[in-house]
Protein backbone atom coordinates (compact mmCIF):
# COMPACT_ATOMS: atom_id res chain seq x y z
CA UNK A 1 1.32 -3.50 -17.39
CA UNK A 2 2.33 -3.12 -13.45
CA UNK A 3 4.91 -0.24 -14.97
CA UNK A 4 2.53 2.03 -16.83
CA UNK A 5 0.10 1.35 -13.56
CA UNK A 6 3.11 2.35 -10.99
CA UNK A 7 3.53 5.34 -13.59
CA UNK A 8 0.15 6.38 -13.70
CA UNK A 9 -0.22 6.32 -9.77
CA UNK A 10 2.90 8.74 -9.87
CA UNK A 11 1.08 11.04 -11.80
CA UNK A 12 -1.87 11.48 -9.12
CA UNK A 13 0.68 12.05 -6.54
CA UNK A 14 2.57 14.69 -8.91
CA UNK A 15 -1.09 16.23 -9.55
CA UNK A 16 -2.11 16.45 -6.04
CA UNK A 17 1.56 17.57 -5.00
CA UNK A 18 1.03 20.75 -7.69
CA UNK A 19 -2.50 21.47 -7.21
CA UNK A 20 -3.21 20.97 -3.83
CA UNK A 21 -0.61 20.92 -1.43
CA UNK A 22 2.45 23.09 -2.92
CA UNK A 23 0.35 26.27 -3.42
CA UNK A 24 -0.26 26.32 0.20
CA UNK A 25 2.94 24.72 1.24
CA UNK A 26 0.86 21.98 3.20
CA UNK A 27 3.48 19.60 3.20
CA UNK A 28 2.65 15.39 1.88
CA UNK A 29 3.82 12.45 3.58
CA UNK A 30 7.36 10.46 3.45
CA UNK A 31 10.36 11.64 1.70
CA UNK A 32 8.39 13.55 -0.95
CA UNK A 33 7.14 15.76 1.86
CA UNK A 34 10.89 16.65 2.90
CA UNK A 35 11.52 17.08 -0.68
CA UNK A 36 8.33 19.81 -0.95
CA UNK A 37 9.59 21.20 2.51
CA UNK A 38 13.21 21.49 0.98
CA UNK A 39 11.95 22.65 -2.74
CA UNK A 40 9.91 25.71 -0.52
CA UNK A 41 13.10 26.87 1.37
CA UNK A 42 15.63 26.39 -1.27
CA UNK A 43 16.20 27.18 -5.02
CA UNK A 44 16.36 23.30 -5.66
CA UNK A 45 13.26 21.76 -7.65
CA UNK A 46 11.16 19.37 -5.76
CA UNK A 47 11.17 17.11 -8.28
CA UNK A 48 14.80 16.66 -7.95
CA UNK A 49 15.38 16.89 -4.37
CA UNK A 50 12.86 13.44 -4.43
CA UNK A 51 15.18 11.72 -6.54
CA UNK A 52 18.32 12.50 -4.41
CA UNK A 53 17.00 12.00 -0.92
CA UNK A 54 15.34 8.18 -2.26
CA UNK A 55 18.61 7.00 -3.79
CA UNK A 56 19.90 5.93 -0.47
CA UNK A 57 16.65 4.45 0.48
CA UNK A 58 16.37 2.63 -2.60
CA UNK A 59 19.72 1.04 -1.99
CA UNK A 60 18.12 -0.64 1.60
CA UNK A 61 15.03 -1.68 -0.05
CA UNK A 62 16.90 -3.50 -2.70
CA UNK A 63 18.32 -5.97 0.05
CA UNK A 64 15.38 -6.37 2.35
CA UNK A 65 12.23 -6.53 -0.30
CA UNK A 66 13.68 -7.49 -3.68
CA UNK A 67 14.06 -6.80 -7.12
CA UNK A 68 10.61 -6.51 -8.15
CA UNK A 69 9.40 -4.11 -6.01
CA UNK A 70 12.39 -2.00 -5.94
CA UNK A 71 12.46 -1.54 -10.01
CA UNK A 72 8.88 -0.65 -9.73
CA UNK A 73 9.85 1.61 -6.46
CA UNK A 74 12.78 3.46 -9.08
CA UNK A 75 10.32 3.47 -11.96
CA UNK A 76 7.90 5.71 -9.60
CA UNK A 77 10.67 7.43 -8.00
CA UNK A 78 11.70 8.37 -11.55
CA UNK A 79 8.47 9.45 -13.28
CA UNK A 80 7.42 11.41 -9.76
CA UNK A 81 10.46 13.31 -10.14
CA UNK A 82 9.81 13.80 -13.64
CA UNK A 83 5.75 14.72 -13.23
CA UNK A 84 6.67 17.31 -10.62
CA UNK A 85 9.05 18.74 -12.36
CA UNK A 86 7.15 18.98 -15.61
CA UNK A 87 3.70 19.58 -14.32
CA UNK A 88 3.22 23.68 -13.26
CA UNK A 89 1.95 25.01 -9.77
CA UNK A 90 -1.36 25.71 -9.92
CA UNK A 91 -3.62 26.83 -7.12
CA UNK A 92 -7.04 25.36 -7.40
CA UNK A 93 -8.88 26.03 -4.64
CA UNK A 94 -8.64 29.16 -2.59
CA UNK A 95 -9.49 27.38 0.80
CA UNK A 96 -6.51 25.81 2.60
CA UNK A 97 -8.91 23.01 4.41
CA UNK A 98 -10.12 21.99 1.18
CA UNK A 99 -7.00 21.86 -0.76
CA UNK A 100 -5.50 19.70 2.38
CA UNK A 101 -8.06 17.16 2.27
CA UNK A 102 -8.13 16.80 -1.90
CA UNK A 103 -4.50 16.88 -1.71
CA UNK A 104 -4.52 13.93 1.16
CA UNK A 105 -7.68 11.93 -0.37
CA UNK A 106 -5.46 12.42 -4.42
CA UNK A 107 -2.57 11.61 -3.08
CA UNK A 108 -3.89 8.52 -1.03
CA UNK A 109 -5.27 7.39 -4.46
CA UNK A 110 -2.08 7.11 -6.30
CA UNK A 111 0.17 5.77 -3.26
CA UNK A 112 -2.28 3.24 -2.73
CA UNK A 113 -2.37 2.13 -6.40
CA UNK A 114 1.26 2.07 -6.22
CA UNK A 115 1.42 -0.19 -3.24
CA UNK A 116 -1.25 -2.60 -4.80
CA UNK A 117 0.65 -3.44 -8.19
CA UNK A 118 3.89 -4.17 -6.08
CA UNK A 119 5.78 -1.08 -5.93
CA UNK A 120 5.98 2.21 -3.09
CA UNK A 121 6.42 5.31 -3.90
CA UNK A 122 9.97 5.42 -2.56
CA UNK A 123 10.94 7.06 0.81
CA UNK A 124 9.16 5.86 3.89
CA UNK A 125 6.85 3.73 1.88
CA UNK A 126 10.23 1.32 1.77
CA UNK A 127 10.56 1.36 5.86
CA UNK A 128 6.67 1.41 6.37
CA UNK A 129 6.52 -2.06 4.05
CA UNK A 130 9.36 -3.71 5.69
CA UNK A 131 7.77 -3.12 9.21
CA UNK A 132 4.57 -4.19 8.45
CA UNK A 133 5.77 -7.40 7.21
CA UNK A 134 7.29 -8.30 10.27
CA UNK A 135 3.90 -7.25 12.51
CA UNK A 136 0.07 -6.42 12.15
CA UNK A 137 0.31 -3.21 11.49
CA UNK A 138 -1.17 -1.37 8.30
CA UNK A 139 1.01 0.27 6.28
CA UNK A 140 -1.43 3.65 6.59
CA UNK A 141 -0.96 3.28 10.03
CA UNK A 142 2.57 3.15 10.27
CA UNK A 143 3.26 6.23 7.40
CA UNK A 144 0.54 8.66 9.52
CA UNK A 145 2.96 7.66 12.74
CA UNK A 146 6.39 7.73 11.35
CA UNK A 147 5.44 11.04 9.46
CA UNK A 148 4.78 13.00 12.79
CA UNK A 149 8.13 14.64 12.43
CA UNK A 150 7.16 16.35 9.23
CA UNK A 151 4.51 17.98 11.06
CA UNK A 152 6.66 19.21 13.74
CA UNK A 153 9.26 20.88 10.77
CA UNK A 154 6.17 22.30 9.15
CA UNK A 155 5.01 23.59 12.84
CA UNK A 156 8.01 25.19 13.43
CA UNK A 157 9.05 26.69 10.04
CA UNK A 158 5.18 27.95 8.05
CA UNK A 159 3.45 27.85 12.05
CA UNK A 160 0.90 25.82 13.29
CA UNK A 161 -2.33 26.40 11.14
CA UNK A 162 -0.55 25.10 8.28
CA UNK A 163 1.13 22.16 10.18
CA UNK A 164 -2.04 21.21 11.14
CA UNK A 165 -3.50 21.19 7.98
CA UNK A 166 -0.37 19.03 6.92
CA UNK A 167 -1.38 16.93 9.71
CA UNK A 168 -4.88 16.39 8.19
CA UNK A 169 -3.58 15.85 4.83
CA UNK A 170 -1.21 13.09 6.18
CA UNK A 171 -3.81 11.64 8.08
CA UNK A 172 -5.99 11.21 4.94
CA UNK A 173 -3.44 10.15 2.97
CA UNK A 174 -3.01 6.86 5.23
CA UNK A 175 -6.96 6.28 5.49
CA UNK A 176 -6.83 5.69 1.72
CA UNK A 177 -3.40 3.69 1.62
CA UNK A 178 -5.20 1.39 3.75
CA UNK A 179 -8.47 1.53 1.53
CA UNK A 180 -6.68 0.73 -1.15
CA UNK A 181 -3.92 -1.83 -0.09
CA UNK A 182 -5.54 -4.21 1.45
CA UNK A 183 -2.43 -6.86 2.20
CA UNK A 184 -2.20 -6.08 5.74
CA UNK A 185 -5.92 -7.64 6.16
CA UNK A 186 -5.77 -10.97 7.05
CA UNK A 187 -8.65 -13.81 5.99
CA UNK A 188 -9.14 -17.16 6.84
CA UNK A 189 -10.95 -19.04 4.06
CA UNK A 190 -12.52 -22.64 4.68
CA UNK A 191 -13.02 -25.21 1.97
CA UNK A 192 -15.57 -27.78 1.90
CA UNK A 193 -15.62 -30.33 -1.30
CA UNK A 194 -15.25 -33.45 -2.02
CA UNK A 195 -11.90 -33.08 -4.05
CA UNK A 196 -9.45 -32.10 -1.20
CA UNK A 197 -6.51 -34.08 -2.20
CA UNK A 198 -6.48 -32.56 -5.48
CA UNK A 199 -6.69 -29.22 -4.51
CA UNK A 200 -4.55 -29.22 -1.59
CA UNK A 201 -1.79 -30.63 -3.98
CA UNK A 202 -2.47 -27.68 -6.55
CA UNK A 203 -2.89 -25.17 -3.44
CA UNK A 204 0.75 -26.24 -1.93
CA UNK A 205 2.43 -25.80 -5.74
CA UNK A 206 0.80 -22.07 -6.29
CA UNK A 207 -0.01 -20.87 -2.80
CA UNK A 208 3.23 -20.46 -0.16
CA UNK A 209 0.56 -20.86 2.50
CA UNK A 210 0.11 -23.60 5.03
CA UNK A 211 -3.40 -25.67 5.27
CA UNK A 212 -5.82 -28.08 7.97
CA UNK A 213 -7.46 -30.60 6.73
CA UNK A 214 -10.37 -32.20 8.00
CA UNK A 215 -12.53 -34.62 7.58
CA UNK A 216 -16.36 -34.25 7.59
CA UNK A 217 -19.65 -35.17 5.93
CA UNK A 218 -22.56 -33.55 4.60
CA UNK A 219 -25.54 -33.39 7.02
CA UNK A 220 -28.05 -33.58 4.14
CA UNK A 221 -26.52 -36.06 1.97
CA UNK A 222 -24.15 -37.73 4.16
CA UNK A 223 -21.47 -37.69 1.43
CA UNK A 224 -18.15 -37.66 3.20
CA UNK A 225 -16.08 -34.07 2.37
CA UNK A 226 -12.68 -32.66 3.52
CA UNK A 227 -12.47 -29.47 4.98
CA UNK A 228 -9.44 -27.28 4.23
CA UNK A 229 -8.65 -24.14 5.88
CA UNK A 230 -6.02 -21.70 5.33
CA UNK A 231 -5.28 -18.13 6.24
CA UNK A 232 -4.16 -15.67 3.85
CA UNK A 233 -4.10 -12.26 2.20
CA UNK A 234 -6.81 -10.48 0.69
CA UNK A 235 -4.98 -10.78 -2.76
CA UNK A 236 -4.52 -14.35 -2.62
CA UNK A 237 -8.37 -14.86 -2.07
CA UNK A 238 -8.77 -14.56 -5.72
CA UNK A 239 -5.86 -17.44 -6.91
CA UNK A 240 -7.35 -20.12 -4.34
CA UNK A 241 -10.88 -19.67 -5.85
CA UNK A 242 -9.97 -20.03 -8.88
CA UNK A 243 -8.07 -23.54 -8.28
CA UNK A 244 -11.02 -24.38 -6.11
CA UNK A 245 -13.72 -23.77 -9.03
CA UNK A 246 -11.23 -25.38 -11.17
CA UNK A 247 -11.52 -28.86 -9.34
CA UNK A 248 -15.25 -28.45 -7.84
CA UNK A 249 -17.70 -25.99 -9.09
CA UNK A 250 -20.13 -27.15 -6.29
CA UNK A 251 -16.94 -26.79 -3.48
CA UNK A 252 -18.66 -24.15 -0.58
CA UNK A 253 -16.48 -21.67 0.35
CA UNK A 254 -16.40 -19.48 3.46
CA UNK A 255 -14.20 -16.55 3.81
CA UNK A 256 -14.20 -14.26 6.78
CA UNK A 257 -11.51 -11.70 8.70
CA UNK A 258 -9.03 -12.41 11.08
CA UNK A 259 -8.08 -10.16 13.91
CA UNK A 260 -4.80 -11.61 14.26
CA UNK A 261 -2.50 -14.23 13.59
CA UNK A 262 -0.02 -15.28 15.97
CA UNK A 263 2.14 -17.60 14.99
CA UNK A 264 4.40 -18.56 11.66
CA UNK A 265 2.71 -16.62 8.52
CA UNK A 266 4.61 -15.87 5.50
CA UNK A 267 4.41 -11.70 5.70
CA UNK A 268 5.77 -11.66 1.60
């Protein structure tokens, strides 16, 4: 299911390469933006050119994130190729500023879906998730920064109307990364019920997270209640309920944002 998801995402990002950006040689984010750069000045397809410049790429993700995410990184690296090779160049619009923004805000889409279901979309996707790991910092936020030098190619080779326009498109592309993949966004969720052995047991087995317990009591019924609190991931949010619910239908639940976290937290 992830594969025909990571496949499907690859599609956007071939239709908003084709539609959008090629015709007016804006140029997209990462490695596929070299590749569109390097497909306009040369005879090569762009569809190739994305497969050759991620190979090496691939190779470094394969030792720092793991097998899962690099087959599903090489299954969109592959069918990207593939769509943008396959899929013609058609101009849509016949306004640049549009095309740059439906081309960014398309794009965004399928990166994003990508990044959700446990795979990039090859290039600087790879560097982008390794970094963020190892800080706060989104993974939109870090593509829009590390892509500046694109901007400065497309500056100095189609002039600066279109590299700003690339800029925009970039720019866009992140806001909906971050829209979309959400695992940078830290929560901290607090348990109250009156089964917290149990659940903490069933927590620690499923959930690599660490977790405070305290005790307390209910200022209504005076019933005595632990109190378990954990930080985690947005995606995780779902898993915890569920072995909450699971144990205690009537557990209460609080979940709310944290700014940061500073300290030991498992970034996988």
């Amino acid at each position: 299911m992830k594969n025909l998801i990571v496949i499907f995402g690859s599609l956007i990002i071939a239709f908003a390469f084709n539609f959008f950006l090629v015709p007016y040689e804006i140029l997209s984010s990462g490695i596929s933006g070299i590749a569109i750069l390097l497909g306009i000045l040369t005879p090569f397809d762009t569809g190739v050119l994305n497969f050759v410049l991620n190979l090496p790429i691939l190779l470094f993700g394969y030792y720092k994130l793991g097998k899962e995410i690099t087959f599903n990184t090489l299954i969109s690296v592959l069918s990207l190729s593939v769509f943008l090779y396959v899929l013609p160049i058609v101009q849509v619009s016949d306004n640049t500023l549009l095309s740059s923004i439906f081309g960014g805000v398309i794009s965004g889409i399928g990166i994003g879906i990508i990044l959700k279901f446990s795979g990039t979309s090859g290039g600087l996707d790879i560097i982008a998730i390794i970094i963020s790991r190892s800080s706060n910092i989104s993974v939109g936020l870090l593509l829009t920064a590390m892509n500046g030098i694109i901007v400065l190619f497309s500056g100095a080779i189609f002039g600066w109307n279109l590299a700003l326009y690339t800029l925009l498109s970039i720019f866009i592309t992140g806001k909906l990364i971050d829209t979309i993949h959400t695992n940078h966004i830290k929560l901290t969720m607090q348990i109250i019920t009156t089964k917290g052995e149990v659940i903490r047991k069933e927590l620690l087995d499923s959930i690599y997270r660490g977790i405070t317990i305290t005790d307390g009591y209910g200022g209504y019924t005076m019933e005595n209640k632990q109190i378990l609190m954990m930080v985690l991931t947005r995606y995780e949010t779902i898993k915890v309920k569920e072995i909450v619910r699971k144990h205690d239908e009537k557990a209460f639940i609080n979940i709310f944002e944290t700014i940061e976290v500073d300290g030991e937290f498992a970034k996988n």
